[in-house]
C-alpha atoms as a PDB file:
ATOM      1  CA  UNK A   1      77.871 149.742  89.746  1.00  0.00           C
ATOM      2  CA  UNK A   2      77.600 148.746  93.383  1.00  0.00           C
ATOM      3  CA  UNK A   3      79.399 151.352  95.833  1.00  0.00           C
ATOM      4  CA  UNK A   4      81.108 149.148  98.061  1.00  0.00           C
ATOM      5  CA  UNK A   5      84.577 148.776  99.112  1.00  0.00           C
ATOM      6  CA  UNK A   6      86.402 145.426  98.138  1.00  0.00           C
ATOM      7  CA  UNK A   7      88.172 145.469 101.694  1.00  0.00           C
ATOM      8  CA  UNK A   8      86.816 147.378 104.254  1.00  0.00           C
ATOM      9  CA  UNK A   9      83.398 146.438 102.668  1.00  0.00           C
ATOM     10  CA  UNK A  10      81.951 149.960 103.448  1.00  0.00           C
ATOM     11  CA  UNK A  11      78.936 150.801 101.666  1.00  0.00           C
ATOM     12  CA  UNK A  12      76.220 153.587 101.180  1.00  0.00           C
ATOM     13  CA  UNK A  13      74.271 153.930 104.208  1.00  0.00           C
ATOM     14  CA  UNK A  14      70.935 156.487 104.608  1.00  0.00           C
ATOM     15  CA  UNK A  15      70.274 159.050 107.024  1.00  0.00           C
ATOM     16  CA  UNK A  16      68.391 162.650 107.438  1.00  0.00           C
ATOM     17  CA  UNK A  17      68.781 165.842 106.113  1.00  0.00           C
ATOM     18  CA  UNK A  18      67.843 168.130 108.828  1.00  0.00           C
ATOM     19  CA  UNK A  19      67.219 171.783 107.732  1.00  0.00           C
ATOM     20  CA  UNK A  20      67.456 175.054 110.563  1.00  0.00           C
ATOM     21  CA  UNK A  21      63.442 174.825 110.836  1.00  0.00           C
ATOM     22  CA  UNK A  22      64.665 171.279 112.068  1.00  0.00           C
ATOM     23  CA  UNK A  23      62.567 169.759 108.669  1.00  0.00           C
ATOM     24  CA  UNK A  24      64.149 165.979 107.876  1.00  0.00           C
ATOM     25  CA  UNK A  25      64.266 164.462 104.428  1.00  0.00           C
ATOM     26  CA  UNK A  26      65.607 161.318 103.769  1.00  0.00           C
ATOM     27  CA  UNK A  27      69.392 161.514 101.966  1.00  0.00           C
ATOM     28  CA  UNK A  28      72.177 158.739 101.347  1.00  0.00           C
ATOM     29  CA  UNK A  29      75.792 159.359 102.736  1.00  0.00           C
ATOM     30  CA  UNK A  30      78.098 158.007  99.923  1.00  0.00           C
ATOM     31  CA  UNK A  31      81.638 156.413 100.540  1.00  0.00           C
ATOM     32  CA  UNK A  32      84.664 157.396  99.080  1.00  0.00           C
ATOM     33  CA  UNK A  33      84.806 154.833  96.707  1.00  0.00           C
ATOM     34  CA  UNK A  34      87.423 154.780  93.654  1.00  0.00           C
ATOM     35  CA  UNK A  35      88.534 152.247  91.079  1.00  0.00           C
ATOM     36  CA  UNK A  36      91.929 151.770  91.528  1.00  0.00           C
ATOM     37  CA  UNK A  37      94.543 149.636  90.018  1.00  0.00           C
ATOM     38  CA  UNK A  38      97.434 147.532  92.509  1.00  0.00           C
ATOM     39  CA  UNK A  39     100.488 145.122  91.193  1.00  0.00           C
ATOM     40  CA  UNK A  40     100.713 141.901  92.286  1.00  0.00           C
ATOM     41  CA  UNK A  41     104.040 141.325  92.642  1.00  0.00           C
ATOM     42  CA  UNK A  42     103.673 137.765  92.886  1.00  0.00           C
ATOM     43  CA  UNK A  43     101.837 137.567  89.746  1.00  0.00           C
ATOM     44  CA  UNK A  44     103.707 140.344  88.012  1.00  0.00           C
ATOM     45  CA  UNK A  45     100.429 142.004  86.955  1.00  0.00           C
ATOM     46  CA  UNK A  46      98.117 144.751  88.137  1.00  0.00           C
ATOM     47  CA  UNK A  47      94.231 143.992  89.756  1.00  0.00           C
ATOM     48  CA  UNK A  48      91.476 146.450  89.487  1.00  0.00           C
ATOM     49  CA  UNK A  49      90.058 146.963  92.747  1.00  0.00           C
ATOM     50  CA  UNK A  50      86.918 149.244  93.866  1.00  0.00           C
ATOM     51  CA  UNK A  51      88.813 150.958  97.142  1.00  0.00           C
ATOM     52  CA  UNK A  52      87.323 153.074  99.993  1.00  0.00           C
ATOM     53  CA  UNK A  53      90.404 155.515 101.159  1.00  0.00           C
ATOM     54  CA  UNK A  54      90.150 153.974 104.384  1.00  0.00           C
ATOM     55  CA  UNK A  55      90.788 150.165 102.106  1.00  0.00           C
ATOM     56  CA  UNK A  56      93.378 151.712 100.589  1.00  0.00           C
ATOM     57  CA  UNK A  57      95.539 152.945 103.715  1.00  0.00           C
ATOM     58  CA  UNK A  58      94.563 149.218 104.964  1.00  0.00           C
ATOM     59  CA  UNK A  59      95.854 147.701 102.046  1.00  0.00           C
ATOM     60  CA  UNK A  60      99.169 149.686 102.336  1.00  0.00           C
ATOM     61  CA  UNK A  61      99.595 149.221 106.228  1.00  0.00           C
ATOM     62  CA  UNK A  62      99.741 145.443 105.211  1.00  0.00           C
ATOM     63  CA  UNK A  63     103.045 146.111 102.653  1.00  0.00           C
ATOM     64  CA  UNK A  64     100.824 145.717  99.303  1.00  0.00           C
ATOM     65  CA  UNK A  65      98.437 144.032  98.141  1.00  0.00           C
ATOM     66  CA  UNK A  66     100.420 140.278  98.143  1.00  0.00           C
ATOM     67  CA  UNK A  67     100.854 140.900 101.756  1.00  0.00           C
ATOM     68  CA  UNK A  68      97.016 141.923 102.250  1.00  0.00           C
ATOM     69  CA  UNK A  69      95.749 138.770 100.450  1.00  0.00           C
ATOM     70  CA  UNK A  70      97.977 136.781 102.522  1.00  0.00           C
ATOM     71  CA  UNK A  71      97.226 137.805 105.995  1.00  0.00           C
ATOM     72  CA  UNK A  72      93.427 138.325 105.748  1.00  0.00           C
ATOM     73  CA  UNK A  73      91.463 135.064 106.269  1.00  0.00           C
ATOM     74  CA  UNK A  74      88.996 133.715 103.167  1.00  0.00           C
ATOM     75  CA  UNK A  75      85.928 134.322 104.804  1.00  0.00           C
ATOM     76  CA  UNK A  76      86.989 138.529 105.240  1.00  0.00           C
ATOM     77  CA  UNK A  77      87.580 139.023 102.027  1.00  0.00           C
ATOM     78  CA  UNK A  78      85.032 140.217  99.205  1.00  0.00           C
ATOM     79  CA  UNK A  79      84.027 137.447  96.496  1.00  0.00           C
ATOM     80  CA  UNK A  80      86.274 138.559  93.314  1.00  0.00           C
ATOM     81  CA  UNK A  81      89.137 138.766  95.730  1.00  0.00           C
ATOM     82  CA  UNK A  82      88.838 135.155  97.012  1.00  0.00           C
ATOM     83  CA  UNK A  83      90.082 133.874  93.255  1.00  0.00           C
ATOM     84  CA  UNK A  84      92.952 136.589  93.694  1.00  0.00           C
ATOM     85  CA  UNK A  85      94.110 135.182  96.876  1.00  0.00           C
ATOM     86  CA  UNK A  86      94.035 131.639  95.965  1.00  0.00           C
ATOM     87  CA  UNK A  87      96.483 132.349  92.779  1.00  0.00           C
ATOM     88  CA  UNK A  88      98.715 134.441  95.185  1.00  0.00           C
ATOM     89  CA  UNK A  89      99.344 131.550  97.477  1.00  0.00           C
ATOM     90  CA  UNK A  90      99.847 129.066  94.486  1.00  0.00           C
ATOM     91  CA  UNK A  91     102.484 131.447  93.543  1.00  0.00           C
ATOM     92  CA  UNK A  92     103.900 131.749  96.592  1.00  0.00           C
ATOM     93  CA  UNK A  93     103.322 128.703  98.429  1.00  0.00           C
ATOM     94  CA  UNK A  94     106.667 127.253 100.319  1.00  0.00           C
ATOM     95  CA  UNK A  95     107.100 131.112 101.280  1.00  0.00           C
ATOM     96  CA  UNK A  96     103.496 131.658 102.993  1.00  0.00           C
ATOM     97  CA  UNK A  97     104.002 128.516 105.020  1.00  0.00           C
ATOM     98  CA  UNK A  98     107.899 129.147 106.165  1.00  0.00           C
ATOM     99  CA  UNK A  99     106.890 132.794 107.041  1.00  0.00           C
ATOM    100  CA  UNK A 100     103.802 131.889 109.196  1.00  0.00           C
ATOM    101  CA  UNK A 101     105.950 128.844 110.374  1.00  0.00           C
ATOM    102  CA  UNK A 102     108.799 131.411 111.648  1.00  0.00           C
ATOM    103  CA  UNK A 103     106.935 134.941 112.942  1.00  0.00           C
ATOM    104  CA  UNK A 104     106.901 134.380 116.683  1.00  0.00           C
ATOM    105  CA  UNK A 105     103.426 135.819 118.723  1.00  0.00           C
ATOM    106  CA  UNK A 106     104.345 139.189 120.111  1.00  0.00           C
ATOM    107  CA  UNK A 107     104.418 139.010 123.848  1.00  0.00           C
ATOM    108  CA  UNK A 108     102.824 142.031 125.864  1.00  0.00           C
ATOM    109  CA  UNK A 109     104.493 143.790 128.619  1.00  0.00           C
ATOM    110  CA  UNK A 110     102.852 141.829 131.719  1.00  0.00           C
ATOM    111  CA  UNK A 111     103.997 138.802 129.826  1.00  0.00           C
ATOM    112  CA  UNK A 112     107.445 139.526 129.226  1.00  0.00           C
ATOM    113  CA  UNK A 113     107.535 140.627 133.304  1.00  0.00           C
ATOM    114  CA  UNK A 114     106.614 137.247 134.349  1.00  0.00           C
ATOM    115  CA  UNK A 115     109.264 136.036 132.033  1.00  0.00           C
ATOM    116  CA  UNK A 116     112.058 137.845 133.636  1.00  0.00           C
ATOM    117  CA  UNK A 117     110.927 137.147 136.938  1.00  0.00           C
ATOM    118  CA  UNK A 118     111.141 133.690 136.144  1.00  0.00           C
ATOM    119  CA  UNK A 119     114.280 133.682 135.094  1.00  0.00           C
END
């Protein structure tokens, strides 16, 4: 059992353990990693995922795991997840398109300036 995180794709990493007499031994700093199980609402059932706490906060800033799959590109996701994704959009599939069609690019402050001054 592999401690990596399906999304943020944290994993063990190795370090020191340095004692008061300043003594270093070699020791492995684990990641918060927990099985946990999200809904798909899309395809009305739930997917076991292996989640840092960091993933899942991620995975919940995103609005759920549908919306997670959606906005993360193929190539950022972990393997198992890349089957998940692709049965999420063939669910969805007019919706993904008409949402990504519609969602305007958010304009930053300098921008929107120029903008007004234009006008």
């Amino acid at each position: 059992m592999s401690r990596r995180c399906m999304v943020t794709g944290k994993g063990v990493l190795t370090g020191n353990k340095v004692s008061h007499a300043n003594n270093k031994t070699r020791r492995r700093f684990l990641p918060s990693v927990q099985t946990m199980r999200l809904y798909s609402e899309s395809l009305g059932r739930m997917i076991s995922l292996k989640l840092s706490t960091h993933g899942m906060r991620s995975v919940e800033h995103k609005g759920g795991l549908d919306a997670y799959l959606i906005e993360t590109p193929k190539t950022g996701l972990d393997i198992s997840l890349r089957a998940v994704k692709a049965e999420v959009e063939t669910k969805l599939g007019d919706k993904i398109v008409a949402k990504k069609k519609s969602a305007p690019k958010p304009m930053s402050a300098r921008a929107a300036k120029k903008l007004a001054a234009a006008k």
